[in-house]
C-alpha atoms as a PDB file:
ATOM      1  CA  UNK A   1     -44.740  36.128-184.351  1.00  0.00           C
ATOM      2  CA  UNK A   2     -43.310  35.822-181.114  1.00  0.00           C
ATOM      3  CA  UNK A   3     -44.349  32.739-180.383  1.00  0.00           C
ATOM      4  CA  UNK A   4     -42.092  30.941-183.321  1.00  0.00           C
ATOM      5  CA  UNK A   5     -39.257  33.802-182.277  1.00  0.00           C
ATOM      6  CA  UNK A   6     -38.253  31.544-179.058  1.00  0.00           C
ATOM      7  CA  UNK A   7     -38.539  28.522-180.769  1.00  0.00           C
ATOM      8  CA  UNK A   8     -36.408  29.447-183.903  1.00  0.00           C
ATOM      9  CA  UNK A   9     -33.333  30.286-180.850  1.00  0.00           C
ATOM     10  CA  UNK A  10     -34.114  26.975-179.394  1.00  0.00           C
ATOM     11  CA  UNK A  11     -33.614  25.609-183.003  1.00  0.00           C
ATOM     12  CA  UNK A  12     -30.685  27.444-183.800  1.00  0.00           C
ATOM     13  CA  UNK A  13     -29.312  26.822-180.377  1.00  0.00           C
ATOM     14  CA  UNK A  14     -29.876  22.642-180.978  1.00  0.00           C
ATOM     15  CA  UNK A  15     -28.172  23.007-184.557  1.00  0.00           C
ATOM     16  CA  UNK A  16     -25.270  24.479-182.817  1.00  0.00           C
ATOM     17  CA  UNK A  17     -24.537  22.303-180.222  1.00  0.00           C
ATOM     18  CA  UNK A  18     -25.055  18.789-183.115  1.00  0.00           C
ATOM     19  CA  UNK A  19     -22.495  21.091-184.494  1.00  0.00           C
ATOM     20  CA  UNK A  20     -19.793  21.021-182.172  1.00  0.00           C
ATOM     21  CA  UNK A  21     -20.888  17.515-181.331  1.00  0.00           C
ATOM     22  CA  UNK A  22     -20.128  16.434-185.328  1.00  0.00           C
ATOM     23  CA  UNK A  23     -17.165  18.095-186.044  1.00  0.00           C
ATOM     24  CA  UNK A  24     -14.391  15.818-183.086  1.00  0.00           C
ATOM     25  CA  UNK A  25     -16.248  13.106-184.632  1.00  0.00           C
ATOM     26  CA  UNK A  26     -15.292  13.789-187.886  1.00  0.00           C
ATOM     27  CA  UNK A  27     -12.197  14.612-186.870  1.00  0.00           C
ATOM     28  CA  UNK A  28     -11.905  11.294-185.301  1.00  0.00           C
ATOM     29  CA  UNK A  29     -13.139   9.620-188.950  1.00  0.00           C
ATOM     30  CA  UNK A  30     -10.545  11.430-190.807  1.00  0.00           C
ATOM     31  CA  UNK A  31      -8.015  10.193-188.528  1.00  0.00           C
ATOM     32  CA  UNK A  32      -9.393   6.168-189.060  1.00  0.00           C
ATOM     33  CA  UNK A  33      -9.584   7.051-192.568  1.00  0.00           C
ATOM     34  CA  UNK A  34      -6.261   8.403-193.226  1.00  0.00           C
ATOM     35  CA  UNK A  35      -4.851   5.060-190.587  1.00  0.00           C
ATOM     36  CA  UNK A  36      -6.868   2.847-192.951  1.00  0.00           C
ATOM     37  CA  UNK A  37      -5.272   4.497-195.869  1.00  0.00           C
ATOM     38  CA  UNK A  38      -1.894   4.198-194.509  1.00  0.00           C
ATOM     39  CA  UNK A  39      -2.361   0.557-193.336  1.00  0.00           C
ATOM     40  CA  UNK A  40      -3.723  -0.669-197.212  1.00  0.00           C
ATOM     41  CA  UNK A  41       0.354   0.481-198.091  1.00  0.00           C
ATOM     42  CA  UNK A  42       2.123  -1.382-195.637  1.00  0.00           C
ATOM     43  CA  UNK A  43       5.180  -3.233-196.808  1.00  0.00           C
ATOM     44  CA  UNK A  44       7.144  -6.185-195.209  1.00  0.00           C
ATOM     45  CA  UNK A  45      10.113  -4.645-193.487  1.00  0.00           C
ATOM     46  CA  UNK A  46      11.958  -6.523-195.581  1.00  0.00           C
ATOM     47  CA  UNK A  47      10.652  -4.566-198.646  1.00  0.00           C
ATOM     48  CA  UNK A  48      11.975  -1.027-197.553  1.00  0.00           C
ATOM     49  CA  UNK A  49      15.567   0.004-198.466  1.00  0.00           C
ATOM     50  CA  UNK A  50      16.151   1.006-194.755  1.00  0.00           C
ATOM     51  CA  UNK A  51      14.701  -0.031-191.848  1.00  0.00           C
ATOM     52  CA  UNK A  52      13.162   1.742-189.418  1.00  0.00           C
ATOM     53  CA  UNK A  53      15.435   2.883-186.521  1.00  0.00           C
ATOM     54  CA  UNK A  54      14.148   2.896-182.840  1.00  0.00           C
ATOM     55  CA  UNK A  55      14.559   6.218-180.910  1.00  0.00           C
ATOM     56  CA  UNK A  56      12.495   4.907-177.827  1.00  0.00           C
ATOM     57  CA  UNK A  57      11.732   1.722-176.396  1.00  0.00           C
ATOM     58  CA  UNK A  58       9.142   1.535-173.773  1.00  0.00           C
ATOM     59  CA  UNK A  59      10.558  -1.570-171.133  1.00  0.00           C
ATOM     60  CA  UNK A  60       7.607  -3.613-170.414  1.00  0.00           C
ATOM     61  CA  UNK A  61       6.165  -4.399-166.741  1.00  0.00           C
ATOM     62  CA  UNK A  62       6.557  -7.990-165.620  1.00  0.00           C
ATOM     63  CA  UNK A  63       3.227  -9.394-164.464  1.00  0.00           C
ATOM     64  CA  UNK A  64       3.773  -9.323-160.659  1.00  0.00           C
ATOM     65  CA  UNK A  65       1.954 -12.640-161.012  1.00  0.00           C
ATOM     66  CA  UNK A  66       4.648 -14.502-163.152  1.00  0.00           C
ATOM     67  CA  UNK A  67       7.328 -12.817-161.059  1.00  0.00           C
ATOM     68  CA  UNK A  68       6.081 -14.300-157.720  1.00  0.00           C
ATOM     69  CA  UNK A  69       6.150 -17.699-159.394  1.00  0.00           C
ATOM     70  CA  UNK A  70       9.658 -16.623-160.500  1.00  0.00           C
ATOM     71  CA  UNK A  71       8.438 -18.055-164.404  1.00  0.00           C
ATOM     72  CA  UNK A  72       9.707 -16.408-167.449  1.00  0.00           C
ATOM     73  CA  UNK A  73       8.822 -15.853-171.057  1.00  0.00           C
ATOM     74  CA  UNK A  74       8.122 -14.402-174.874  1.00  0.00           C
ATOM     75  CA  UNK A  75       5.890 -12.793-176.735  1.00  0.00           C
ATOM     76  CA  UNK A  76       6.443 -12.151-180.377  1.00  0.00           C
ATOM     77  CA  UNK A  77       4.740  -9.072-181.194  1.00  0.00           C
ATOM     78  CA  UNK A  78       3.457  -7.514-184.725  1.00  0.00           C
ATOM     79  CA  UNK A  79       3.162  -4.560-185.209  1.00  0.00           C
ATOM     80  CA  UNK A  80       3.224  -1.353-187.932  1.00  0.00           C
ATOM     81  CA  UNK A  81       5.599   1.298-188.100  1.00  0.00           C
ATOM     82  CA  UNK A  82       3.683   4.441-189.887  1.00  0.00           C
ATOM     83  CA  UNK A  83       5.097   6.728-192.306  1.00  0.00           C
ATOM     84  CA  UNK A  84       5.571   9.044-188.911  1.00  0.00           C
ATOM     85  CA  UNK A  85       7.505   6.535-186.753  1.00  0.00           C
ATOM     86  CA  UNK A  86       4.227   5.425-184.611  1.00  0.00           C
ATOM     87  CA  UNK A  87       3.656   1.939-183.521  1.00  0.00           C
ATOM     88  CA  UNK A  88       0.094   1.372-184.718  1.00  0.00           C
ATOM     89  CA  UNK A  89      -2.103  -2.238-184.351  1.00  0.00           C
ATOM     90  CA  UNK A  90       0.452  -3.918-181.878  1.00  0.00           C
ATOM     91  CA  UNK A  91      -1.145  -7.277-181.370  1.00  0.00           C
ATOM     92  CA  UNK A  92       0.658 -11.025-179.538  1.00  0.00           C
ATOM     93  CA  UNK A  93       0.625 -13.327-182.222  1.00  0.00           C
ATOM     94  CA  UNK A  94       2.351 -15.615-180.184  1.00  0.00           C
ATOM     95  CA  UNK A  95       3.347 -16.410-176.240  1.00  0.00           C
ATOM     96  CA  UNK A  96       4.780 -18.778-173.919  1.00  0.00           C
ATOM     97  CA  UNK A  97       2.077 -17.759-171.161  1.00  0.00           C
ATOM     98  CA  UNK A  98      -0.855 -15.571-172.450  1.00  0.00           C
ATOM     99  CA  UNK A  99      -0.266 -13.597-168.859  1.00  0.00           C
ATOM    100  CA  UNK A 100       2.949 -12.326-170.697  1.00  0.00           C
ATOM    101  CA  UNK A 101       1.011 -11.028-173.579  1.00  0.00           C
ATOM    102  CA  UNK A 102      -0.927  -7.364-172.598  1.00  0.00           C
ATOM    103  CA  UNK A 103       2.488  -6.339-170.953  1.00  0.00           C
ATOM    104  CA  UNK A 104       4.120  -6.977-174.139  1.00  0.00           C
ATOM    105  CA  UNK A 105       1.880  -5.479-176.279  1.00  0.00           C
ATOM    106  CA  UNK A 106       1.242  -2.240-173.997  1.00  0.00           C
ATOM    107  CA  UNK A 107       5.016  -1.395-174.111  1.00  0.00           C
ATOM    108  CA  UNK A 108       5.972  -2.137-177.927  1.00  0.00           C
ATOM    109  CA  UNK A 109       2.521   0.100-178.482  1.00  0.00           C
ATOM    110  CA  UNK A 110       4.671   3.323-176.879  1.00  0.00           C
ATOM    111  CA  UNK A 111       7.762   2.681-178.846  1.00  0.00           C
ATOM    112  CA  UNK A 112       8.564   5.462-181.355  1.00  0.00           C
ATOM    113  CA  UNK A 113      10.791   4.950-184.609  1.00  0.00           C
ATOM    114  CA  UNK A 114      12.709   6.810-187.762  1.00  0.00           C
ATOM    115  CA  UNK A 115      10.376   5.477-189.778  1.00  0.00           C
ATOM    116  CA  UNK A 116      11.552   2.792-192.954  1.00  0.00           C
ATOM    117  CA  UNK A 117      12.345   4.178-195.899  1.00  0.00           C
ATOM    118  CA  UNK A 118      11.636   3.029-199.934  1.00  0.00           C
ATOM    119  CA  UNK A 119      12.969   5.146-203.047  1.00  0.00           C
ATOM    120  CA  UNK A 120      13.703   8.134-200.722  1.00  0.00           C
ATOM    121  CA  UNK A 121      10.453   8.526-199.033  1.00  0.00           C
ATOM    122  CA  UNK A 122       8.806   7.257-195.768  1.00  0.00           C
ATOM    123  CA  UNK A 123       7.011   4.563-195.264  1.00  0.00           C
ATOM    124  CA  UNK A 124       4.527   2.048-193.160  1.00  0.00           C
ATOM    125  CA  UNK A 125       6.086  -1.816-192.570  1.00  0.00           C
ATOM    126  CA  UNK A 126       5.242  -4.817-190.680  1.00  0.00           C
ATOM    127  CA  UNK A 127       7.692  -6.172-187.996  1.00  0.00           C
ATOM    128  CA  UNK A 128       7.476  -8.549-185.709  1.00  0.00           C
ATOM    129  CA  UNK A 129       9.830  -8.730-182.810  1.00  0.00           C
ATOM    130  CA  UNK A 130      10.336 -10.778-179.716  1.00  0.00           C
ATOM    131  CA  UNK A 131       9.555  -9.556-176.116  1.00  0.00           C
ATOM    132  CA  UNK A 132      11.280 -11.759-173.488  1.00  0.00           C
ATOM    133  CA  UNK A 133      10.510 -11.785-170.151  1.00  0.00           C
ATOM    134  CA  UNK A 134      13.372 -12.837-167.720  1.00  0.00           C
ATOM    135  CA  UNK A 135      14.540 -12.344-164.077  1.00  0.00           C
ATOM    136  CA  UNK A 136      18.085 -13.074-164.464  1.00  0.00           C
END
């Protein structure tokens, strides 16, 4: 009997910690669920009776290697605007200089919004919007 007594603590010990191991990864599932949810209803911006309103705009950093070679530039950036005002998969679809690009992307990732709005409730749209880059 004691010989299965210290092995039953190490077993209920091991079952613990997978325990608290599992349950910030499900956490982290029901958040991709519930962004995979919210990103099968995404309308066209165009689609929602109000747009969504910006109440921050991160400013993005000019590559320190375009601004040496005094060059500027755009990105147009897509992005979605959840049903809480989030930016979520901000992604360059299309550049003047790919250098340009991960600035653009980081800083329209931060931005924050009152989110669109269609038949008096929130909700997720796709927008695309132009990033330039310019030293005047």
């Amino acid at each position: 009997m004691k010989s299965t007594t210290p092995m039953l603590r190490r077993s209920t010990a091991a079952l613990l910690l997978v325990a608290s191991l599992a349950s910030p990864l499900m956490a982290d599932a029901e958040k991709s669920d519930q962004k995979s949810n919210e990103a099968a209803t995404v309308l066209n911006v165009q689609q929602a009776d109000k747009r969504p309103v910006p109440v921050f705009q991160a400013r993005p950093q000019y590559p320190f290697s375009m601004r040496k070679a005094n060059r500027g530039g755009e990105v147009i950036v897509e992005y979605v605007v959840s049903k809480n005002g989030d930016v979520i998969d901000a992604r360059a679809i299309r550049s003047s200089d790919p250098e340009f690009e991960p600035s653009a992307v980081q800083a329209v990732s931060k931005w924050r919004f009152k989110p669109a709005v269609k038949d008096g409730k929130a909700v997720a749209v796709k927008m695309q919007t132009p990033i330039v880059f310019s030293l005047n």
